[in-house]
N, C-alpha and C. Protein backbone atom coordinates (compact mmCIF):
# COMPACT_ATOMS: atom_id res chain seq x y z
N UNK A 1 -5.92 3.70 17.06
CA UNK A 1 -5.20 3.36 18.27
C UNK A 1 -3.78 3.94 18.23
N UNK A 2 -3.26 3.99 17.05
CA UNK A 2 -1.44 4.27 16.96
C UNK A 2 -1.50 5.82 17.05
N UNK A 3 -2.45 6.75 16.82
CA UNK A 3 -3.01 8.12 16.30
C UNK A 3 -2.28 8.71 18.16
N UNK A 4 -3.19 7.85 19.08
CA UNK A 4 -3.21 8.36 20.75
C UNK A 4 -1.55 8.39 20.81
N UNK A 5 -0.95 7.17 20.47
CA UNK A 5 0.64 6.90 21.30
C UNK A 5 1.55 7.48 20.47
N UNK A 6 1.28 8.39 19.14
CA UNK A 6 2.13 8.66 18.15
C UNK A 6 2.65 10.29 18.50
N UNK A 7 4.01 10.53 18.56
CA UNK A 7 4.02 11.78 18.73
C UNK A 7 4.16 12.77 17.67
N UNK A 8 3.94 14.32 17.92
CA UNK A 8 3.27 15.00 16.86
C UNK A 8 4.89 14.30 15.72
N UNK A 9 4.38 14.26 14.49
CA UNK A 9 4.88 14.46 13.14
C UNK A 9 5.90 12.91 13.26
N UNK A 10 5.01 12.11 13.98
CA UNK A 10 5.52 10.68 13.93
C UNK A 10 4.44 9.72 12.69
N UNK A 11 4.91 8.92 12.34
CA UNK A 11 4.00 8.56 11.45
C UNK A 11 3.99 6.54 11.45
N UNK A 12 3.40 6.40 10.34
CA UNK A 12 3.08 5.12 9.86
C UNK A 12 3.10 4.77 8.84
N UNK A 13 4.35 3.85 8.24
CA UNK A 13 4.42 3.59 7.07
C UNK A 13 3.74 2.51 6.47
N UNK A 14 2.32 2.41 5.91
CA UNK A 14 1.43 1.35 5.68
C UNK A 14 1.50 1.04 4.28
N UNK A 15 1.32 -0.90 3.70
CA UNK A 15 1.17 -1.11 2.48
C UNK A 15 0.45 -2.24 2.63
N UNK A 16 -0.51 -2.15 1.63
CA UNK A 16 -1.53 -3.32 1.31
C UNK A 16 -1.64 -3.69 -0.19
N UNK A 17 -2.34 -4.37 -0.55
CA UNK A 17 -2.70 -4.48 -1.79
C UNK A 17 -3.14 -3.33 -2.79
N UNK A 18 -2.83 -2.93 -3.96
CA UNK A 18 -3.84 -2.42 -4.41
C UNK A 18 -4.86 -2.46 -5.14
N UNK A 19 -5.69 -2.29 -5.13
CA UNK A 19 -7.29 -2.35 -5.79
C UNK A 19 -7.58 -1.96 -6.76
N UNK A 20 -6.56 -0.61 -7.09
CA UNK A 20 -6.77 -0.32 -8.48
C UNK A 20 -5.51 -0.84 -9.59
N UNK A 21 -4.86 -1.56 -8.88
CA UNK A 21 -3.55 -2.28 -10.01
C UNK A 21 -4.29 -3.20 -11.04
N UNK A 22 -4.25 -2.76 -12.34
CA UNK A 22 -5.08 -3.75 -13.38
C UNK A 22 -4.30 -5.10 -13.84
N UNK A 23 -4.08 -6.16 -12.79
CA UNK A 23 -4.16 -6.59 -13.60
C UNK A 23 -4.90 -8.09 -12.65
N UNK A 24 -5.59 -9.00 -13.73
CA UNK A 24 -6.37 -9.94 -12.54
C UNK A 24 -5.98 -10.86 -12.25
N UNK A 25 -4.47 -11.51 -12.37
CA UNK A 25 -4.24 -12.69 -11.72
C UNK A 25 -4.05 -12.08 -10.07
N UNK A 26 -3.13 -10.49 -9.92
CA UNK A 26 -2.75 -9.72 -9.14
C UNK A 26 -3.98 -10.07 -8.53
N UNK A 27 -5.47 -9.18 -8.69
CA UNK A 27 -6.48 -9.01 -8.23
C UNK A 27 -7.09 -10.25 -7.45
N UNK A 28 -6.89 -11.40 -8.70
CA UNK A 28 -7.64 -12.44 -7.77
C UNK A 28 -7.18 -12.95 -6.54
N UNK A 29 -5.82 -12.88 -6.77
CA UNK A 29 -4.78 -13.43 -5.20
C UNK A 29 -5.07 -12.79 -4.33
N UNK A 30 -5.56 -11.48 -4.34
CA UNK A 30 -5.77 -10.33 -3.13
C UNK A 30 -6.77 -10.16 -2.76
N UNK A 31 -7.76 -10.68 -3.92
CA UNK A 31 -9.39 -10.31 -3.46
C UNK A 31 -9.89 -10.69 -2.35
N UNK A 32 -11.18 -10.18 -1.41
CA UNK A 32 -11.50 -10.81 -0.67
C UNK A 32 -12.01 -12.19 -0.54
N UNK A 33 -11.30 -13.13 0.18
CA UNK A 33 -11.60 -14.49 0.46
C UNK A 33 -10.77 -15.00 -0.66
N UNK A 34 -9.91 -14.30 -0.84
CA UNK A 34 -9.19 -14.72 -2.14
C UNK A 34 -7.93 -16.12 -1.48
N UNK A 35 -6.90 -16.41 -2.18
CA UNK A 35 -5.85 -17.33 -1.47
C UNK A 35 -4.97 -16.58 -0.85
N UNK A 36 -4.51 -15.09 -1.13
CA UNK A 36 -3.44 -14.59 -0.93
C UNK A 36 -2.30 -15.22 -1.16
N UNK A 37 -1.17 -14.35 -1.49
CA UNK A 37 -0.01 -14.37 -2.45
C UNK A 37 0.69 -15.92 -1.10
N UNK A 38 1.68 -16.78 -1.77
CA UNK A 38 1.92 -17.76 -1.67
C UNK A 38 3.34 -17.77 -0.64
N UNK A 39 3.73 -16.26 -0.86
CA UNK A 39 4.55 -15.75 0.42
C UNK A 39 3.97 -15.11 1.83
N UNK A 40 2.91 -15.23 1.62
CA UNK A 40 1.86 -14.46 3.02
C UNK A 40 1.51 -15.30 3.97
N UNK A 41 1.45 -15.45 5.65
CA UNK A 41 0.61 -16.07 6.37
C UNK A 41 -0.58 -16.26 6.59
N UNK A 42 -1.59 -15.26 5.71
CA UNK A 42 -2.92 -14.92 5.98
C UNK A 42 -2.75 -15.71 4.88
N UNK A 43 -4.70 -15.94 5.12
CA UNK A 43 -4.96 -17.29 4.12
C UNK A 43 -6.08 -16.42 3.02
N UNK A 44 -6.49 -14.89 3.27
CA UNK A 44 -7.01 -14.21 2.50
C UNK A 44 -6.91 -13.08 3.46
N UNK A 45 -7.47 -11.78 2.46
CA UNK A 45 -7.18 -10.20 3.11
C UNK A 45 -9.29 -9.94 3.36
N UNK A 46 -9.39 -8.91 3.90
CA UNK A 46 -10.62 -8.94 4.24
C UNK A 46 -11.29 -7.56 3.79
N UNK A 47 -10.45 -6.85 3.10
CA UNK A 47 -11.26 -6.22 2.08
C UNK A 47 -9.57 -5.64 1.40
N UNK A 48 -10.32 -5.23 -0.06
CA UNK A 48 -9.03 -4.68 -0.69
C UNK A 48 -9.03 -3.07 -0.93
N UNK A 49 -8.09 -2.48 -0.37
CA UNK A 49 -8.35 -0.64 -0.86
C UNK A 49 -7.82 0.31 -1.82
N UNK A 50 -7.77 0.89 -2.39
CA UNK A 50 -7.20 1.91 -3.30
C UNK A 50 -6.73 2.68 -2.61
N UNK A 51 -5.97 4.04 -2.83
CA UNK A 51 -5.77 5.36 -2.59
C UNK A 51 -6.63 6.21 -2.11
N UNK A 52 -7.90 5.86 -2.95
CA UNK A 52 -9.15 7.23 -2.27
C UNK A 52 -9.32 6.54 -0.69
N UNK A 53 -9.62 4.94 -0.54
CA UNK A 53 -10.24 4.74 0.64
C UNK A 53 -9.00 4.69 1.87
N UNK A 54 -7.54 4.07 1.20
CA UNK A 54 -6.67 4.41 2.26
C UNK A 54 -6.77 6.05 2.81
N UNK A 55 -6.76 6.86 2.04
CA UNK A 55 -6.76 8.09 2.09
C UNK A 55 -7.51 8.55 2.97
N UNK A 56 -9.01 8.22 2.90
CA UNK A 56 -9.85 9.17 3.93
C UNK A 56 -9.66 8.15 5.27
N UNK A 57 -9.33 7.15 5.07
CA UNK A 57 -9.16 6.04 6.48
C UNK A 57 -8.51 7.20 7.54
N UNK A 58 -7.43 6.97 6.76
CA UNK A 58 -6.08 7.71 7.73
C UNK A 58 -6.94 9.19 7.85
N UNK A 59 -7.13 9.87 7.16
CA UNK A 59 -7.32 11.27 7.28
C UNK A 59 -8.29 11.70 8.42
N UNK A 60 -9.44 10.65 8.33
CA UNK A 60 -10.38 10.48 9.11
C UNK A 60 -10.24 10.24 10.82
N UNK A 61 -9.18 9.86 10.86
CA UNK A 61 -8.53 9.64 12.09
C UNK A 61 -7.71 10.92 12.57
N UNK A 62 -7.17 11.53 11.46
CA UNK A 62 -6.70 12.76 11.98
C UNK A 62 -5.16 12.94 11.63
N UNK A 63 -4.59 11.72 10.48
CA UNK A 63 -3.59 12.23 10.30
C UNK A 63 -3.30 12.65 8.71
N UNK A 64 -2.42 13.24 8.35
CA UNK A 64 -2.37 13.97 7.02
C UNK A 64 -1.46 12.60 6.33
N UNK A 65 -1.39 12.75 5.00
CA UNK A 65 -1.22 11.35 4.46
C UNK A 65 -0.24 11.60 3.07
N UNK A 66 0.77 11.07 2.95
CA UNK A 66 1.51 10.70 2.08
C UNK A 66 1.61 9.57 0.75
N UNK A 67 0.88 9.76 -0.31
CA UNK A 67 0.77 8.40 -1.08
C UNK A 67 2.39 8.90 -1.69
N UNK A 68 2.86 7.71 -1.36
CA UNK A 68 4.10 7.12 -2.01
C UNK A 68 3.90 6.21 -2.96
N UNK A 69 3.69 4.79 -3.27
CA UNK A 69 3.52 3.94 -4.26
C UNK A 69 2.05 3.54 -4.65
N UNK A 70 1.16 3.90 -5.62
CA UNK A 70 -0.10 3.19 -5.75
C UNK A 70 -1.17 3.59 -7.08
N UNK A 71 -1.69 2.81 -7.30
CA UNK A 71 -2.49 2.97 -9.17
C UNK A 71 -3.62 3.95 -8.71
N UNK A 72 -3.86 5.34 -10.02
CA UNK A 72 -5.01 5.37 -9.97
C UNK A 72 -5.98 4.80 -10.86
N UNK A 73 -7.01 5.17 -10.62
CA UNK A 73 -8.72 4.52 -11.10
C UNK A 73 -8.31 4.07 -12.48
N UNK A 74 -7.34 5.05 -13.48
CA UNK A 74 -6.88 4.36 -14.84
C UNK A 74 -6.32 2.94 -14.84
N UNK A 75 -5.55 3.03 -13.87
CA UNK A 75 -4.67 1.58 -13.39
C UNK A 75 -2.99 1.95 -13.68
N UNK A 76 -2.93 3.92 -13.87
CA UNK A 76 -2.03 4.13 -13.98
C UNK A 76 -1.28 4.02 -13.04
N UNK A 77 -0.14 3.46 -12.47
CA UNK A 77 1.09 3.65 -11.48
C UNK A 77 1.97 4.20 -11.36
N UNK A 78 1.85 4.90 -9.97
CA UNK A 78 2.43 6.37 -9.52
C UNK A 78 3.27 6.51 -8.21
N UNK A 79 4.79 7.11 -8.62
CA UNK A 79 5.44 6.32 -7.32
C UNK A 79 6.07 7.79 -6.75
N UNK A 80 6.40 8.21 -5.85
CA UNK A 80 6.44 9.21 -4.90
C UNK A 80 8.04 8.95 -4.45
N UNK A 81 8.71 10.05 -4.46
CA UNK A 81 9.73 9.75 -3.42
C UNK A 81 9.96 9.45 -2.34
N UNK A 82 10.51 7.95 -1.79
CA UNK A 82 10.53 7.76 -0.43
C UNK A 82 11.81 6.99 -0.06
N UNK A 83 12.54 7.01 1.18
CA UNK A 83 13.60 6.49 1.50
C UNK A 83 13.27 5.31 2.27
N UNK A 84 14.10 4.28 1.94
CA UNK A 84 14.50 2.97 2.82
C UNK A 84 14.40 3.40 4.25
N UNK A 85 15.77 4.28 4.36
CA UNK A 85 15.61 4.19 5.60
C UNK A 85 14.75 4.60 6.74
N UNK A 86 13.98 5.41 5.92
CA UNK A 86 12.51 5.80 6.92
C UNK A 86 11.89 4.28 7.00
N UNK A 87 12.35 3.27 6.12
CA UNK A 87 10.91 2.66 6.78
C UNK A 87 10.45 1.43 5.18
N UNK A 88 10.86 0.63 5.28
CA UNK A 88 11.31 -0.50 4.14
C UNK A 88 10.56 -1.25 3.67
N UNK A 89 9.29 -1.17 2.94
CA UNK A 89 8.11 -1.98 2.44
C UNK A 89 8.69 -3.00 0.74
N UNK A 90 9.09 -4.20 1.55
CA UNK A 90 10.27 -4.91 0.56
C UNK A 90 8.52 -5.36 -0.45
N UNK A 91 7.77 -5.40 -0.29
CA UNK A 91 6.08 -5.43 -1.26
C UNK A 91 6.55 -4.38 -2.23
N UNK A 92 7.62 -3.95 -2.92
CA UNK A 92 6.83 -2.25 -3.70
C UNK A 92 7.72 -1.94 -4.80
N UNK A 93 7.46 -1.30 -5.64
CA UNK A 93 8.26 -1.25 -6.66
C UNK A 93 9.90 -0.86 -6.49
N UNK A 94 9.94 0.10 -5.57
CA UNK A 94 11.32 0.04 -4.88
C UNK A 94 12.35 -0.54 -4.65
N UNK A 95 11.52 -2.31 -3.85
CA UNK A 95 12.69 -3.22 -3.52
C UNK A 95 12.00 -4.67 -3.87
N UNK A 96 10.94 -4.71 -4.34
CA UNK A 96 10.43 -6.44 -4.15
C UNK A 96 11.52 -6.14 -6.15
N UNK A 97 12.07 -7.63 -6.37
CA UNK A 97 12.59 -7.90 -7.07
C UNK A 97 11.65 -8.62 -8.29
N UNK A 98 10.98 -8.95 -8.12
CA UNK A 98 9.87 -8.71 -9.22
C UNK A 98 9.23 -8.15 -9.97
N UNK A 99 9.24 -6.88 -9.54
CA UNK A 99 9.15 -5.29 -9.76
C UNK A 99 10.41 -4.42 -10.21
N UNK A 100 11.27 -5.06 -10.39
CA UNK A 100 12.83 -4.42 -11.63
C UNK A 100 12.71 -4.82 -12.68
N UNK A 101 11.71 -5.18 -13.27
CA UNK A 101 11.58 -5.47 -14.48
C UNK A 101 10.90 -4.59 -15.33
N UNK A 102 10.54 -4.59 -16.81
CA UNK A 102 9.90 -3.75 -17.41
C UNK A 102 8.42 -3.42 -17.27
N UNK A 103 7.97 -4.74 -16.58
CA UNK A 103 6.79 -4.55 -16.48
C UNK A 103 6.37 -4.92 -14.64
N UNK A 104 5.39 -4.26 -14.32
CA UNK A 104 5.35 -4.15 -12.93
C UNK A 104 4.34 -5.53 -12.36
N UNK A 105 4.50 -5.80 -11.55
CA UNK A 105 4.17 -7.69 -11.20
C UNK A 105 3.49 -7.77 -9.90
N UNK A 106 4.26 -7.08 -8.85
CA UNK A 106 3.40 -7.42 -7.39
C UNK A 106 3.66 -5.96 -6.75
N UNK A 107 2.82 -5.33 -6.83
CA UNK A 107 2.69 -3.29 -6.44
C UNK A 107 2.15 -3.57 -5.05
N UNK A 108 2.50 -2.57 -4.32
CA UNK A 108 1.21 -2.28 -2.79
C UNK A 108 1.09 -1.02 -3.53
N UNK A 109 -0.03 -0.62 -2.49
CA UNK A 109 -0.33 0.57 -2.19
C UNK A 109 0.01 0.87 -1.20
N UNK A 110 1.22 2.05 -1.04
CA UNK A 110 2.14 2.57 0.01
C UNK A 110 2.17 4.27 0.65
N UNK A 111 1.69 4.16 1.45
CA UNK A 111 1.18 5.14 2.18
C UNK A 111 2.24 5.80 3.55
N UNK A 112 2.63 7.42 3.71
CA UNK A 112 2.62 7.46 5.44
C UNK A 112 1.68 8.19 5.80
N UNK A 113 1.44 8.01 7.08
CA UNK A 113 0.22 8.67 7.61
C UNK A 113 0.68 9.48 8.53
N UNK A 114 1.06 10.61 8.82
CA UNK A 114 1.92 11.08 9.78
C UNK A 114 0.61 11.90 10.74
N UNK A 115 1.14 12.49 12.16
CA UNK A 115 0.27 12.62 13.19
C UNK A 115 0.46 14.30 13.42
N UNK A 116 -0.42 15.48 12.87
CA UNK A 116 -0.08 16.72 12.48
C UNK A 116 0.65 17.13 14.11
């Protein structure tokens, strides 16, 4: 739907959970039908995605895609250069304050999807 009203090389800065972040207290809070995190209004998410499936989502629609923050299949975590001021996903290693620590705690998977 955002693909029609978006003009060329406008985009969408999207973050969800990620699917491939290892670790399972993370996992279970996010899973489907899960409780979701204790700062969220949703009372669970309705499916959880990685990189490959955000990836062809967006692509599939027709726009070219930017992974900025998100684990691969190892559960390695991989973060991309991106600015605040484009567009502020306080979820991400960037700015959630939980995530300045040595070890990484509450990750999205952070994506733009821009419109060629």
């Amino acid at each position: 739907m955002c693909f029609k009203y978006l003009k060329p090389s406008g985009y969408i800065r999207f973050a969800v959970p990620d699917g491939y972040f290892p670790d399972e207290t993370y996992q279970n809070i996010v899973r489907v039908g899960g409780p979701g995190p204790k700062d969220h209004s949703a009372a669970s998410h309705k499916i959880v995605h990685n990189y490959k499936t955000m990836t062809k989502l967006f692509k599939s629609a027709g726009y070219e895609v930017k992974l900025l923050e998100y684990c691969d299949e190892e559960g390695d975590f991989h973060q991309n250069y991106w600015d605040g001021v484009d567009g502020v996903i306080l979820r991400s290693k960037k700015y959630d304050p939980r995530n300045q620590v040595e070890k990484l705690v509450f990750p999205s998977l952070i994506i733009d999807a821009m419109k060629p």
